[in-house]
Protein backbone atom coordinates (compact mmCIF):
# COMPACT_ATOMS: atom_id res chain seq x y z
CA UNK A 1 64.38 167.16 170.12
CA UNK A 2 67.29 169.56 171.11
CA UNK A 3 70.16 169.95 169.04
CA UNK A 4 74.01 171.59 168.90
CA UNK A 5 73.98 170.79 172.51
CA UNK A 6 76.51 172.85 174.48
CA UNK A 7 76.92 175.66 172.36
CA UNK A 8 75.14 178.81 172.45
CA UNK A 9 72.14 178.14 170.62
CA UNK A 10 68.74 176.66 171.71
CA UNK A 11 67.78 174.49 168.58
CA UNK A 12 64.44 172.19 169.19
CA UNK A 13 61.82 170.08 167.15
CA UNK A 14 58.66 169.62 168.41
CA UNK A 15 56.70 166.68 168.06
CA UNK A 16 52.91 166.58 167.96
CA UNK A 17 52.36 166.75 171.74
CA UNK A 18 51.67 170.68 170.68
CA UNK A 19 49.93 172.41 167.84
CA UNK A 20 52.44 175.16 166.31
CA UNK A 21 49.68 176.05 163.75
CA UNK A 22 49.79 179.54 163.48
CA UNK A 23 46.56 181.28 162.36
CA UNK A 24 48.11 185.15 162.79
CA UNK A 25 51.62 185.38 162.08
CA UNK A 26 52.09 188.89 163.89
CA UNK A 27 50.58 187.65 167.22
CA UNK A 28 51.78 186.04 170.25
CA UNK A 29 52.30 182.45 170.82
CA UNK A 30 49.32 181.04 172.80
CA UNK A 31 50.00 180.89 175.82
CA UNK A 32 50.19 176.76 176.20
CA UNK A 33 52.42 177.22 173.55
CA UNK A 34 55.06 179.43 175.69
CA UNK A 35 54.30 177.08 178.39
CA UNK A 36 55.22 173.97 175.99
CA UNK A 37 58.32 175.69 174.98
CA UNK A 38 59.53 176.91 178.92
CA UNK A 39 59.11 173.18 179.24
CA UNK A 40 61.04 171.50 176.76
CA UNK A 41 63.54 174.70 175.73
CA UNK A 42 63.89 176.59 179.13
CA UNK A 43 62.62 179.47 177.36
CA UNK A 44 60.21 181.97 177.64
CA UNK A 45 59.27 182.64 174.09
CA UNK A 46 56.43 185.22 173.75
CA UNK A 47 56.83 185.76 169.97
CA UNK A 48 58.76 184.45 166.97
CA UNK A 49 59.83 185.31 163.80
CA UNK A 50 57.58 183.44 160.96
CA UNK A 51 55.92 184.54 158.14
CA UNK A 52 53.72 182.68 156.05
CA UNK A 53 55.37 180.03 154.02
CA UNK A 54 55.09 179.54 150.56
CA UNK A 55 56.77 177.07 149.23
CA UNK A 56 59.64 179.41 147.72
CA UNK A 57 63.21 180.18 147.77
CA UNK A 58 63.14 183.05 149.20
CA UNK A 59 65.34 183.66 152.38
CA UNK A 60 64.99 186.94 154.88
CA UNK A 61 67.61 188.34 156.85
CA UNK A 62 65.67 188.59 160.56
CA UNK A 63 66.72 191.97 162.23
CA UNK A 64 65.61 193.44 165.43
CA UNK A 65 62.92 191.75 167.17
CA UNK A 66 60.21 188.90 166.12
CA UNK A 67 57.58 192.08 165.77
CA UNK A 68 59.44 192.99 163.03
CA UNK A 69 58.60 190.60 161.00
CA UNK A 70 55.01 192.37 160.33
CA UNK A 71 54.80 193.69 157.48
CA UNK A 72 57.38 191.36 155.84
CA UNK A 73 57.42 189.58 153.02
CA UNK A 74 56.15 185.62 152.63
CA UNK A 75 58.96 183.73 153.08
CA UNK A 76 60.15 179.69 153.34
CA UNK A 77 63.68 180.63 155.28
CA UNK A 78 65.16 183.11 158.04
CA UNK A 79 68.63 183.55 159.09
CA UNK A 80 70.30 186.36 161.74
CA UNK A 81 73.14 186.56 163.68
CA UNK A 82 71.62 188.70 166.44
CA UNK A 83 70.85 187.54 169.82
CA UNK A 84 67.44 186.72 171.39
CA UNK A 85 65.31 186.69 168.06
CA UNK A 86 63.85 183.67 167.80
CA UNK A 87 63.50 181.96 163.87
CA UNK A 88 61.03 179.09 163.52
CA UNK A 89 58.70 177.43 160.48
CA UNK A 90 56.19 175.08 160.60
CA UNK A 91 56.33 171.67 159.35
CA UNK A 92 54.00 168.62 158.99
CA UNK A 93 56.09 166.49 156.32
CA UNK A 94 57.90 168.91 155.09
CA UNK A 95 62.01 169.04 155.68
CA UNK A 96 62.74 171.48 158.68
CA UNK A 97 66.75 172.08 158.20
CA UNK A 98 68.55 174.34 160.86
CA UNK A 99 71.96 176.03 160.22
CA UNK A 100 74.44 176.88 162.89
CA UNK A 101 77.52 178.49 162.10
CA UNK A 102 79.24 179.03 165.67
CA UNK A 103 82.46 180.89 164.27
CA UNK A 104 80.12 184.06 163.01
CA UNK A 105 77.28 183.24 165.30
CA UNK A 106 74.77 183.22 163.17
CA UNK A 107 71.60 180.80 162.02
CA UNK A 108 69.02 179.89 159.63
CA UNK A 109 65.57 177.95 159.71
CA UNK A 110 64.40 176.96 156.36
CA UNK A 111 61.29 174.86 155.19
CA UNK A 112 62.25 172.48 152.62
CA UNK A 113 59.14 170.77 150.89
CA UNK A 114 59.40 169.53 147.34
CA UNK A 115 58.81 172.83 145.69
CA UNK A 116 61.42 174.70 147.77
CA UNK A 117 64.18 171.38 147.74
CA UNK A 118 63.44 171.69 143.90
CA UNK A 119 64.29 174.83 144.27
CA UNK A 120 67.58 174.76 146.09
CA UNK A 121 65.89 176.24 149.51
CA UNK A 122 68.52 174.36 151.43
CA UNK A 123 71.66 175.86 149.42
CA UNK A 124 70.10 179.58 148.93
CA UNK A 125 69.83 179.68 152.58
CA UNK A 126 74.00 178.79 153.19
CA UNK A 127 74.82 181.43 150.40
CA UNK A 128 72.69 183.98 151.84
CA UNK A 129 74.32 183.13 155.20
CA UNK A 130 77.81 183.40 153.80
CA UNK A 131 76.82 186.62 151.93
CA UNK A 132 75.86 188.66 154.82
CA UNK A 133 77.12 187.16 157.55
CA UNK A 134 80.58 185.90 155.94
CA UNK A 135 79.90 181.93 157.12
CA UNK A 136 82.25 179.92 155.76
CA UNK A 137 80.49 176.18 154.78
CA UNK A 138 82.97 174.42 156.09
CA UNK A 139 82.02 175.80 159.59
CA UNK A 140 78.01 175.83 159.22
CA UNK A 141 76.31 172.81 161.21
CA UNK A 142 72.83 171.07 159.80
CA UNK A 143 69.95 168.96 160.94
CA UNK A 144 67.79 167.52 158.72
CA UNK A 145 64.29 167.17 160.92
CA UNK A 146 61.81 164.71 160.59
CA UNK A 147 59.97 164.67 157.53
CA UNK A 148 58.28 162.81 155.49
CA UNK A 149 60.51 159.97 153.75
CA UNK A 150 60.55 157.41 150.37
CA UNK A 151 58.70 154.87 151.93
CA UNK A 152 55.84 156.88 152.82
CA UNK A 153 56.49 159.95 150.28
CA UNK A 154 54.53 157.66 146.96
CA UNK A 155 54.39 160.29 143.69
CA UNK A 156 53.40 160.91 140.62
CA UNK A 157 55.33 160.28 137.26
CA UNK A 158 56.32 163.96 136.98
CA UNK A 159 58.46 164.19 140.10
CA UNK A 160 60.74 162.03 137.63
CA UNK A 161 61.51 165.61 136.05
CA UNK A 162 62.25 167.08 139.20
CA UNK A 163 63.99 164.79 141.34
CA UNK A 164 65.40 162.13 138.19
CA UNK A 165 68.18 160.45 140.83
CA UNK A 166 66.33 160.72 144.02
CA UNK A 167 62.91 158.88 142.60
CA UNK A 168 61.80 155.07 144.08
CA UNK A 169 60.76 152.47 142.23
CA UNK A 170 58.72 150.03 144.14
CA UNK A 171 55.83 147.73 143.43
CA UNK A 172 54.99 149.79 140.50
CA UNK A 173 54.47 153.21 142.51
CA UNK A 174 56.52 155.98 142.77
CA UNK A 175 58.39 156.89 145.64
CA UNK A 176 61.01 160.52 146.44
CA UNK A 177 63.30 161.07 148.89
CA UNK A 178 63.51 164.88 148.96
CA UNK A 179 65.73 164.48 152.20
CA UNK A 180 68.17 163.24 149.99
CA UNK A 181 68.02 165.74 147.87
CA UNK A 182 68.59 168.47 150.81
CA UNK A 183 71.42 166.55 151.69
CA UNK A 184 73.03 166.75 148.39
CA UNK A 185 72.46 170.61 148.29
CA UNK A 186 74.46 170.72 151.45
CA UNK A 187 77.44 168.63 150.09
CA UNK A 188 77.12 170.94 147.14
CA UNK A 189 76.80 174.07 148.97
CA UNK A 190 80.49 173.07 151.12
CA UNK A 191 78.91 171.34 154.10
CA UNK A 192 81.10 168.98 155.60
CA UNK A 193 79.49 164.97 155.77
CA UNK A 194 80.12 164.77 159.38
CA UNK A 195 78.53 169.00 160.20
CA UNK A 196 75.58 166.78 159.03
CA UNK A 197 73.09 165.60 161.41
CA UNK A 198 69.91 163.78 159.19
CA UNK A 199 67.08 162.29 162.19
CA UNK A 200 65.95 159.81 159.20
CA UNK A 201 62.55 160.05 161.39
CA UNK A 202 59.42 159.33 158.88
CA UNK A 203 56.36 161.67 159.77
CA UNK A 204 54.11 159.47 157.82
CA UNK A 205 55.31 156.75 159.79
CA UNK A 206 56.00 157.92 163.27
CA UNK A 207 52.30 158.55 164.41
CA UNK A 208 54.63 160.62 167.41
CA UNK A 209 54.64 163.38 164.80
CA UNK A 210 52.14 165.72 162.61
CA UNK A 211 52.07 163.97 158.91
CA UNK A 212 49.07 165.73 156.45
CA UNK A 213 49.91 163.40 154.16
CA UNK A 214 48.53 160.67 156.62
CA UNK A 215 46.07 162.71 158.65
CA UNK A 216 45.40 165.86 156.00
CA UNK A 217 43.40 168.49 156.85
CA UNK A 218 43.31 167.22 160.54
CA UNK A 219 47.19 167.82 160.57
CA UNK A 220 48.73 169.67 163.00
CA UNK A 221 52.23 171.70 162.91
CA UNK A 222 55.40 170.86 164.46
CA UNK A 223 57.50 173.77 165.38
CA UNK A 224 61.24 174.02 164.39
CA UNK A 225 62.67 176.68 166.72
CA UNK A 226 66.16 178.82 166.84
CA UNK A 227 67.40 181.04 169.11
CA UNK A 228 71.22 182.66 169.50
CA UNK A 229 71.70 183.23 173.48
């Protein structure tokens, strides 16, 4: 899926027609990978900037080119404002949410899974944006990517701590919607409702998509993918 359509940005979700799992974060997409991407983005994309994610809070500022993200700290979210520097995470259930403020021409990737939404991933990524880039939120566009969603997304009692007015009740299980949560960051954070874009698409449910919480170990990555032109 391609989004801000139009404007200059390349922003695209994979599906799991390709495997974005990454097993050296300094090297070189594979090759069927670039092909994949030349494909669906009309870009060649030999490298991108990722690090390892960690289920933080932590967001870099990308500078330079993707190479110079060796030797960089783990990470969960990337934002820059410079040209041709490609940002991207991984996600397999997880919340991908991209950031595009077209005023300072600047973005941000962030991986939102319930340790980072608990942590306010989605808002720390807006301030950091505003900090050093100046972004004003009432300018800054967001998708919420496919992840996975309450009526797949069954927890334990102790999410109640961490996510009291986004928790399920249903047939006597647990359910969170942690997309809801990200979406309540954004309002929070100065986000206009309708800068919002939220696919609603379940991984757990859409078998057109990477889900470890339905296929585990055998779970693939999707790639979310940024790129000022």
């Amino acid at each position: 899926m391609r989004f801000f359509e139009g404007q200059d940005v390349v922003a695209f979700i994979s599906d799991k027609s390709m495997d974005f799992q990454p097993t050296d974060f300094d090297a070189p997409l594979l090759l069927k990978q670039r092909e994949y991407l030349k494909k669906e983005c009309s870009l060649d994309v030999p490298f991108v900037f990722w690090r390892k994610q960690v289920h933080g809070d932590d967001v870099l500022v990308a500078k330079d080119s993707p190479r110079s993200a060796s030797g960089c700290p783990d990470a969960d979210a990337y934002v820059t404002c410079q040209s041709n520097l490609p940002l991207a995470i991984r996600t397999a259930d997880c919340v991908p949410i991209l950031f595009f403020d077209p005023v300072k021409h600047a973005i941000g990737v962030a991986h939102a899974g319930w340790k980072g939404t608990h942590k306010e991933i989605a808002l720390k990524t807006i301030e950091r944006m505003k900090n050093v880039f100046g972004s004003k939120p009432e300018d800054i566009q967001v998708v919420l990517g496919p992840s996975i969603q309450p009526c797949c997304y069954q927890v334990g009692e102790e999410f109640r701590q961490y996510f009291p007015n986004e928790i399920i009740e249903r047939a006597g299980k647990l359910y969170v919607d942690i997309t809801k949560s990200n979406y309540k960051q954004l309002l929070k954070a100065g986000i206009k409702k309708e800068n919002i874009k939220n696919t609603g698409i379940c991984t757990c449910c859409n078998p057109k998509y990477f889900s470890f919480r339905r296929d585990a170990e055998k779970s693939g990555r999707m790639i979310s993918l940024m790129v000022l032109l």
